[in-house]
N, C-alpha and C. Protein backbone atom coordinates (compact mmCIF):
# COMPACT_ATOMS: atom_id res chain seq x y z
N UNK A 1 0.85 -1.18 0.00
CA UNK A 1 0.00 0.00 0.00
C UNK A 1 0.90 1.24 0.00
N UNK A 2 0.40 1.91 -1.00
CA UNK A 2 1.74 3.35 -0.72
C UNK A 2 0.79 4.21 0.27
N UNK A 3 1.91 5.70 0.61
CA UNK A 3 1.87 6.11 1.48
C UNK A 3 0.66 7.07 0.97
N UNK A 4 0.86 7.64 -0.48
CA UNK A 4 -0.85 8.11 -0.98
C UNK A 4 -1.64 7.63 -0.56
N UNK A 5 -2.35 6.83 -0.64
CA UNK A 5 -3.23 6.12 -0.79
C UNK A 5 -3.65 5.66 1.19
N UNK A 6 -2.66 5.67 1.98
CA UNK A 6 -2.48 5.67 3.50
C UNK A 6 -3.31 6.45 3.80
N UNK A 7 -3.16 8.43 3.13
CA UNK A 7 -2.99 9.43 3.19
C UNK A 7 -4.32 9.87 2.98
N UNK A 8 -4.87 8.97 2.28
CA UNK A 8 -6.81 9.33 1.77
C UNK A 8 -7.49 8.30 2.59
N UNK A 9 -7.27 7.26 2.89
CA UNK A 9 -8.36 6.30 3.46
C UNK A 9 -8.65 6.89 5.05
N UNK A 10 -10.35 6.72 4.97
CA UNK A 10 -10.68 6.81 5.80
C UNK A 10 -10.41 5.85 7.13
N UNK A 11 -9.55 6.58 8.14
CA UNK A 11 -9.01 5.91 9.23
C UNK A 11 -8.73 6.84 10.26
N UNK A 12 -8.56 6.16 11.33
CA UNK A 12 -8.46 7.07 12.98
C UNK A 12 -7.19 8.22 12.70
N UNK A 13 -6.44 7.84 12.22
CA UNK A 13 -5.55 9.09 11.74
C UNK A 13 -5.54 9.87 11.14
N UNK A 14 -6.58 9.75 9.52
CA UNK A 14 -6.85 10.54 8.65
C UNK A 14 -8.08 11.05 8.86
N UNK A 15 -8.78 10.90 10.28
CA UNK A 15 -9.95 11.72 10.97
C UNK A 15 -9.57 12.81 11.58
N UNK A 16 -8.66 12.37 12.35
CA UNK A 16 -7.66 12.78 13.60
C UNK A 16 -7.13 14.62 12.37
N UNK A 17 -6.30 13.69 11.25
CA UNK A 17 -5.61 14.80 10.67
C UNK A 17 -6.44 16.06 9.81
N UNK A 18 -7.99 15.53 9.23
CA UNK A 18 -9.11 16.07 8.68
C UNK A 18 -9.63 16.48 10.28
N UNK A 19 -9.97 16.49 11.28
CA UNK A 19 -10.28 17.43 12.02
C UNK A 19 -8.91 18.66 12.30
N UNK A 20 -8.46 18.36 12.50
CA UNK A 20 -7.16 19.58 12.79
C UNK A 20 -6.80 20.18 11.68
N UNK A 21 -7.16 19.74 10.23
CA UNK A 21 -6.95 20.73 9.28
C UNK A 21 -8.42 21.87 9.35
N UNK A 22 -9.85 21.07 9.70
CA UNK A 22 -10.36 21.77 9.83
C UNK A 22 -10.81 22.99 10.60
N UNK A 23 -10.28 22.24 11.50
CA UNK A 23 -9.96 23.08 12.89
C UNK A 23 -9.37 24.78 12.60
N UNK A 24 -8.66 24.53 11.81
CA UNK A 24 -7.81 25.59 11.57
C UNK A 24 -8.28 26.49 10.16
N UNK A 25 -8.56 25.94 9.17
CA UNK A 25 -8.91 26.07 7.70
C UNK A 25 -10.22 25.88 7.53
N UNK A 26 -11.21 25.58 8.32
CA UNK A 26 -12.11 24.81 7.64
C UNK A 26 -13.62 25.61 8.73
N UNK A 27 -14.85 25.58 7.65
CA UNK A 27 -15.83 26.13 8.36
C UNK A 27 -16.86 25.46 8.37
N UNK A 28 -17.67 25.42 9.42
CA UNK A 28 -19.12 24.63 9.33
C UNK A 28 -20.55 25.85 9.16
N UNK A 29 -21.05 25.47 8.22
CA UNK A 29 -22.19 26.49 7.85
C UNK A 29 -23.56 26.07 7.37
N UNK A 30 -24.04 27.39 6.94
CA UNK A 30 -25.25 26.43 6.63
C UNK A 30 -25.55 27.39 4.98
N UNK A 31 -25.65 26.18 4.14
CA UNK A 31 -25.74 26.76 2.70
C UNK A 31 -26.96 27.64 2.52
N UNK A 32 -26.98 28.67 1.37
CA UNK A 32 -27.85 29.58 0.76
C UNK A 32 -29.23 28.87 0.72
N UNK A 33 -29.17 27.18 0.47
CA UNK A 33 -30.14 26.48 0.39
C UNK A 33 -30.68 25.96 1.39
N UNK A 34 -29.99 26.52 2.87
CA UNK A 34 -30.57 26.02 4.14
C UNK A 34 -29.87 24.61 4.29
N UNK A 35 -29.09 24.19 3.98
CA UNK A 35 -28.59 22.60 4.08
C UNK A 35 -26.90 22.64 4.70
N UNK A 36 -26.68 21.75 5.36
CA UNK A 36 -25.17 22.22 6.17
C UNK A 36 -24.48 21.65 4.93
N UNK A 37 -22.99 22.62 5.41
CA UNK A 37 -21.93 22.16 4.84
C UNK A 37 -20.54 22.52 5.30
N UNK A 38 -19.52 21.91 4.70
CA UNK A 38 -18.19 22.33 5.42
C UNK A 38 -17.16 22.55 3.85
N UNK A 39 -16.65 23.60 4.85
CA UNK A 39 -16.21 24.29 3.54
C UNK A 39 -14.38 24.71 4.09
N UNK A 40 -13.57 24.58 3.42
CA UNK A 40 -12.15 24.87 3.60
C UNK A 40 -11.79 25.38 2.51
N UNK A 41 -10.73 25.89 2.63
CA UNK A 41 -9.79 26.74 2.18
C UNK A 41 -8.42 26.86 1.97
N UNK A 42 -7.54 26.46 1.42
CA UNK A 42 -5.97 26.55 1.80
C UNK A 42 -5.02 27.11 0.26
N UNK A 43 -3.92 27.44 0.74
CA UNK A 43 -2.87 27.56 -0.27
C UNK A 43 -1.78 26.19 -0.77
N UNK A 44 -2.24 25.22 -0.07
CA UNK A 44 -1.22 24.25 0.00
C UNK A 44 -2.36 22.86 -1.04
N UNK A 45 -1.40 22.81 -2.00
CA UNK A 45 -2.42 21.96 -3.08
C UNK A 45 -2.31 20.17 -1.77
N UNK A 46 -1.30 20.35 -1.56
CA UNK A 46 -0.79 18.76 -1.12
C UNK A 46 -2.39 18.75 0.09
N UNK A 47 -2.67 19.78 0.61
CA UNK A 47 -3.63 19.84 1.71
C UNK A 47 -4.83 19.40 1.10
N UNK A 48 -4.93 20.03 0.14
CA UNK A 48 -6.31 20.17 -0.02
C UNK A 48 -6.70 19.05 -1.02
N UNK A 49 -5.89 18.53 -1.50
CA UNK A 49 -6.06 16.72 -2.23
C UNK A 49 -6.23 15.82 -1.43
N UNK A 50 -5.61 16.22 -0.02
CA UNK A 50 -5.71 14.93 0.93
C UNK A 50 -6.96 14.92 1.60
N UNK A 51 -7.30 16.25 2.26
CA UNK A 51 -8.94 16.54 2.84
C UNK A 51 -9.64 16.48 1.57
N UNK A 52 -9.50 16.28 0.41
CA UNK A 52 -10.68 16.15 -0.45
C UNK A 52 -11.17 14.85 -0.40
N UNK A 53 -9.89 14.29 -0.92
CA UNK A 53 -9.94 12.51 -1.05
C UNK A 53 -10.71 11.99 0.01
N UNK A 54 -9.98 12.48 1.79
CA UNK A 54 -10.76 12.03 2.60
C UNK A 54 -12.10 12.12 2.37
N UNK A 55 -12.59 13.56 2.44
CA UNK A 55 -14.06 14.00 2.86
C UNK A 55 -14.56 13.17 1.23
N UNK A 56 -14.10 12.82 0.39
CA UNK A 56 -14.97 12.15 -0.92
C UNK A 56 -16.06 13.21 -2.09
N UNK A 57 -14.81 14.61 -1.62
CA UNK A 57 -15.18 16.00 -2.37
C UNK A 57 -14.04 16.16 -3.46
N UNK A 58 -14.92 16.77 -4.70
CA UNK A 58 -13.69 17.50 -5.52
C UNK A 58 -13.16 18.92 -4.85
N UNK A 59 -12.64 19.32 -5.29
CA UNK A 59 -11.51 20.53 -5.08
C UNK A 59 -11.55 21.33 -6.29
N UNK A 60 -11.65 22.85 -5.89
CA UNK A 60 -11.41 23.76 -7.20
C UNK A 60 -10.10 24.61 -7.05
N UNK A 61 -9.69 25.13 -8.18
CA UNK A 61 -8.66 26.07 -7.53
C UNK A 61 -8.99 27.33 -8.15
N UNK A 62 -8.68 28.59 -7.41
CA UNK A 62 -8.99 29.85 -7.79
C UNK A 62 -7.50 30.66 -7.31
N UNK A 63 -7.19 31.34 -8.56
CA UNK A 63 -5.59 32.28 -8.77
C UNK A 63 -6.51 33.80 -8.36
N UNK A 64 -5.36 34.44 -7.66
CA UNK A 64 -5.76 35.43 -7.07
C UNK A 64 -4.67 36.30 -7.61
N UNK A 65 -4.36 37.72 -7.65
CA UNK A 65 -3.35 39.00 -8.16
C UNK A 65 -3.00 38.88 -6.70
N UNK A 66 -1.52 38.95 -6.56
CA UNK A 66 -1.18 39.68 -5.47
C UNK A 66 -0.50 40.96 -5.31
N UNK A 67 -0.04 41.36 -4.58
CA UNK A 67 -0.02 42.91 -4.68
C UNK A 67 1.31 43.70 -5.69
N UNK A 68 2.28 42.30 -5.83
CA UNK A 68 3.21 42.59 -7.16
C UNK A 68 2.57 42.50 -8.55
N UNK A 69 1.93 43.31 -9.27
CA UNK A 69 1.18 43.04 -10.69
C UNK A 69 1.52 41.92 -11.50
N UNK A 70 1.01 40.84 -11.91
CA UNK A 70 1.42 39.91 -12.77
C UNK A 70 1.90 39.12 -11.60
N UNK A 71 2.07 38.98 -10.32
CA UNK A 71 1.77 37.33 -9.63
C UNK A 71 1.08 37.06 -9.27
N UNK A 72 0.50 35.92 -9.34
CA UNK A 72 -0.34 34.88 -8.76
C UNK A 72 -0.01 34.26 -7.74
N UNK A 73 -1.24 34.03 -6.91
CA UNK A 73 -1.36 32.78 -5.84
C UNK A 73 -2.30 32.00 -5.96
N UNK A 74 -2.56 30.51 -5.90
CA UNK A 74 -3.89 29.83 -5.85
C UNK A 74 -4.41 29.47 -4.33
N UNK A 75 -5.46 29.44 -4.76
CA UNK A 75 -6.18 29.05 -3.80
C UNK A 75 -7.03 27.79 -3.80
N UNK A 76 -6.91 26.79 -3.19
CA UNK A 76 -7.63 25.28 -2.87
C UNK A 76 -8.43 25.06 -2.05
N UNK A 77 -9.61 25.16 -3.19
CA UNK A 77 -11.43 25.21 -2.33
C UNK A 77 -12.25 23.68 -2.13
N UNK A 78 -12.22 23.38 -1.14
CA UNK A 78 -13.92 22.23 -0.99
C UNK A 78 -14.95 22.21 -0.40
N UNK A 79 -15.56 21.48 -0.87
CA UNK A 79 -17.01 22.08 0.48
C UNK A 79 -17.80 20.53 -0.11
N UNK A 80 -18.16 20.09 1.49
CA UNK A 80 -19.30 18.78 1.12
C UNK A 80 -20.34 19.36 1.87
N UNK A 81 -21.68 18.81 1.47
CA UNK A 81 -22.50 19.12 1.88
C UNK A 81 -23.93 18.50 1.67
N UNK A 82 -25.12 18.81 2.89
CA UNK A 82 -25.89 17.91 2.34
C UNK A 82 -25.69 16.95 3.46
N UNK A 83 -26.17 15.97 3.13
CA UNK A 83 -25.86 14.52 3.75
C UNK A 83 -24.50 14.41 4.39
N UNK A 84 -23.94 14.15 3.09
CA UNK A 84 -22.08 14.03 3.44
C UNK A 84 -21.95 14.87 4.68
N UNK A 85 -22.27 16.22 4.45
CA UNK A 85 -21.44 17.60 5.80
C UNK A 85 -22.06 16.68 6.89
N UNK A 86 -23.57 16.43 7.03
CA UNK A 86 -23.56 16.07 8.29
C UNK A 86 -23.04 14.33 9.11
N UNK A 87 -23.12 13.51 8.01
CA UNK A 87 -21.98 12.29 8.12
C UNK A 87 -20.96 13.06 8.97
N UNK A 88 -20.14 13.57 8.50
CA UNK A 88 -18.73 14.14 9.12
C UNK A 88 -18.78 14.82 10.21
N UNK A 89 -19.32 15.93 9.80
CA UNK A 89 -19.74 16.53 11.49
C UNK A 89 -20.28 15.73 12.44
N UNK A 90 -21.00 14.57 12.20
CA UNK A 90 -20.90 13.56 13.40
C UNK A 90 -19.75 12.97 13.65
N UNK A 91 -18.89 12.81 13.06
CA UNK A 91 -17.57 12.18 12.77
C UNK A 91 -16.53 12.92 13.46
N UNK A 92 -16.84 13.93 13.23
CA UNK A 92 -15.56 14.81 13.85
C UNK A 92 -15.86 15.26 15.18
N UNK A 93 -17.32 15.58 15.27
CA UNK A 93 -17.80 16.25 16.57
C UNK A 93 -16.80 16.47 17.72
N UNK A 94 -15.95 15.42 18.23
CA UNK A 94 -15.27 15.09 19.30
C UNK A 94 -14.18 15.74 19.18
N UNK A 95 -13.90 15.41 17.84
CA UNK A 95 -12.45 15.81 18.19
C UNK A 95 -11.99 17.54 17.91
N UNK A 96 -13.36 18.39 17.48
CA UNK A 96 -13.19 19.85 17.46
C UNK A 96 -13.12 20.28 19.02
N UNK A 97 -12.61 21.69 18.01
CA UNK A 97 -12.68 22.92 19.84
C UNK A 97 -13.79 22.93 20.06
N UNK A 98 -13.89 23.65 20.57
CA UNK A 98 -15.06 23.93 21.71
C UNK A 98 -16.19 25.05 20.78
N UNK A 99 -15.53 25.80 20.19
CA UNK A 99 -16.18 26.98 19.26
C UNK A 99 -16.93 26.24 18.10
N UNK A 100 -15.91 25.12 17.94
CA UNK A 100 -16.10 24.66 16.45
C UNK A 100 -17.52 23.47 16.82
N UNK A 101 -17.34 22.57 18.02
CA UNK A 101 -18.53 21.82 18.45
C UNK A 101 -19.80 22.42 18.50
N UNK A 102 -19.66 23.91 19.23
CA UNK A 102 -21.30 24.40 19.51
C UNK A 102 -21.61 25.10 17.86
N UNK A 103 -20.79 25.35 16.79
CA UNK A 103 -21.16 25.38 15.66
C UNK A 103 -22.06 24.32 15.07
N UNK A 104 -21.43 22.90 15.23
CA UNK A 104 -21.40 21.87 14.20
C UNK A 104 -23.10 21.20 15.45
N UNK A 105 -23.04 21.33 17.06
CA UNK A 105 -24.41 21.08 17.31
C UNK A 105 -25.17 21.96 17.12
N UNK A 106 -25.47 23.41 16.50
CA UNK A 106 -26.63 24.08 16.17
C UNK A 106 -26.95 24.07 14.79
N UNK A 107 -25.87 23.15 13.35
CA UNK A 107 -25.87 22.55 12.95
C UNK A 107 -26.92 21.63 12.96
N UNK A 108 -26.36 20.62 13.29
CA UNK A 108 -27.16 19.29 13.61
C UNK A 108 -28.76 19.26 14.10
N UNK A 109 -28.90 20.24 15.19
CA UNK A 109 -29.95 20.20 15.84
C UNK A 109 -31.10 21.27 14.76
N UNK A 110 -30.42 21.63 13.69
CA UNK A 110 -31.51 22.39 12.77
C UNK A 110 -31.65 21.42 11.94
N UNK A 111 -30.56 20.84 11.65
CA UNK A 111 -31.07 19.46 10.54
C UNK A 111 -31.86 18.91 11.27
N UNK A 112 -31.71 17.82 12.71
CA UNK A 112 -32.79 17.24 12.97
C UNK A 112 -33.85 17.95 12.67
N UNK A 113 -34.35 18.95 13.55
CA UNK A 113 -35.81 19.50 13.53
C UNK A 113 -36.18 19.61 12.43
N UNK A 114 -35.24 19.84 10.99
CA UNK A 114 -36.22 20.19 9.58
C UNK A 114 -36.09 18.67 9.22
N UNK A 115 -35.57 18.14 9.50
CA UNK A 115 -35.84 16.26 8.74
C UNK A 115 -37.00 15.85 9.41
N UNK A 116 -37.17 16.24 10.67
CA UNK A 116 -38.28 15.54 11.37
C UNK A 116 -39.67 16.28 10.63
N UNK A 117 -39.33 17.67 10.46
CA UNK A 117 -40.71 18.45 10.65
C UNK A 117 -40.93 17.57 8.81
N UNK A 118 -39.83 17.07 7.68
CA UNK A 118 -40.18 17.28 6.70
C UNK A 118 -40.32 15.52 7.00
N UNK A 119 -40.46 14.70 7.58
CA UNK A 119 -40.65 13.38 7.72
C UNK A 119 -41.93 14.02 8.23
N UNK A 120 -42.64 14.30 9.03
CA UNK A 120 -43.92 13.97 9.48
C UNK A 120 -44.88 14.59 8.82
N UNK A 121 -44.20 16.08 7.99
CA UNK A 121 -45.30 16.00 6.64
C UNK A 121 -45.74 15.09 5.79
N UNK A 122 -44.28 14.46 5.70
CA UNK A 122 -44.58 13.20 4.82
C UNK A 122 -45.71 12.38 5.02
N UNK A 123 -45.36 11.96 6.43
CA UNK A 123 -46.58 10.71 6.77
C UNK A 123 -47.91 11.46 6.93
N UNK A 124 -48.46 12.97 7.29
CA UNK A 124 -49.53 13.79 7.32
C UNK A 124 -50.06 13.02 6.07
N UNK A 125 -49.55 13.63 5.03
CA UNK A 125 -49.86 13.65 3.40
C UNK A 125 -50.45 12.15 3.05
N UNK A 126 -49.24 11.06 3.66
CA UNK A 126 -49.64 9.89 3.30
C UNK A 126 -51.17 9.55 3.52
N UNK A 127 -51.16 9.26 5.04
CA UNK A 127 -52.32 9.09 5.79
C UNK A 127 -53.66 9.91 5.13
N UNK A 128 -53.22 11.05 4.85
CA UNK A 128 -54.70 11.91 4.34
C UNK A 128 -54.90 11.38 2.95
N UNK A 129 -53.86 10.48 1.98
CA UNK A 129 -54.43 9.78 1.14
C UNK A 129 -55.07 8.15 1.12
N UNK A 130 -53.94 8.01 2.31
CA UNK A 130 -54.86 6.49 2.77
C UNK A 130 -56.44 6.26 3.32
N UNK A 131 -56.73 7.67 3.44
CA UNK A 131 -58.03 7.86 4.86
C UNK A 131 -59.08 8.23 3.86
C-alpha cells in the first residue's frame, strides 16, 4: 500500500488529521439552500487533495493578483455538503474545539428538527391519502 493512498483512506488518523486541518482552515455552515456544509480553504495543493480525497469532495482552484502586478497565488477550495457535511460533522464532533462543536451542534440540531418536521409532513400527506 503506498503512502498516498495511507494518506486518503478513511481511518483514525486521517480523521484525527481532517479534524485539525479543519480546525484551523475549515468552516461549518449552513448553505444559501438552508442545508449544512463544510467548507475549507488553503494555499497548500498537497492539503487540499488529501482533505478532499478524505471528505470524498472534488476541489477547485482559484488564482488570485497579489499585490506585485502579474503574480499569482492559488487558492484550494472544498465544500461537502448535504448529507455528506452532516456524516462528518458527526464524525468529527469530538475531536473539534469547543467553538467549532457548539457550531457543528446548532448545525445538527436544525437538521434534525427540519428532517423531522419534513418526515412527518410526509406521513400527514400519506395518511390523508390512505383515509
Amino acid at each position: 500500500m503506498s503512502l498516498e493512498s495511507q494518506e486518503t483512506e478513511i481511518t483514525p488518523r486521517n480523521i484525527r488529521w481532517l479534524a485539525g486541518i479543519l480546525e484551523g482552515e475549515g468552516s461549518f455552515s449552513m448553505s444559501k439552500r438552508s442545508n449544512p456544509c463544510i467548507q475549507m480553504g488553503t494555499n497548500d495543493k498537497d492539503v487540499a487533495l488529501r482533505a478532499a480525497a478524505i471528505l470524498g469532495v472534488p476541489y477547485s482552484t482559484h488564482a488570485h493578483e497579489l499585490r506585485s502586478p502579474g503574480s499569482y497565488s492559488c487558492n484550494y477550495r472544498l465544500r461537502a455538503g448535504s448529507n455528506l457535511a452532516i456524516q462528518w460533522m458527526m464524525t468529527l464532533y469530538s475531536l473539534m474545539g469547543n467553538r467549532r462543536r457548539a457550531k457543528i451542534k446548532e448545525l445538527l440540531d436544525y437538521w434534525k428538527g427540519h428532517t423531522n418536521m419534513q418526515n412527518s409532513q410526509t406521513t400527514v400527506h400519506r395518511n390523508a391519502w390512505t383515509d
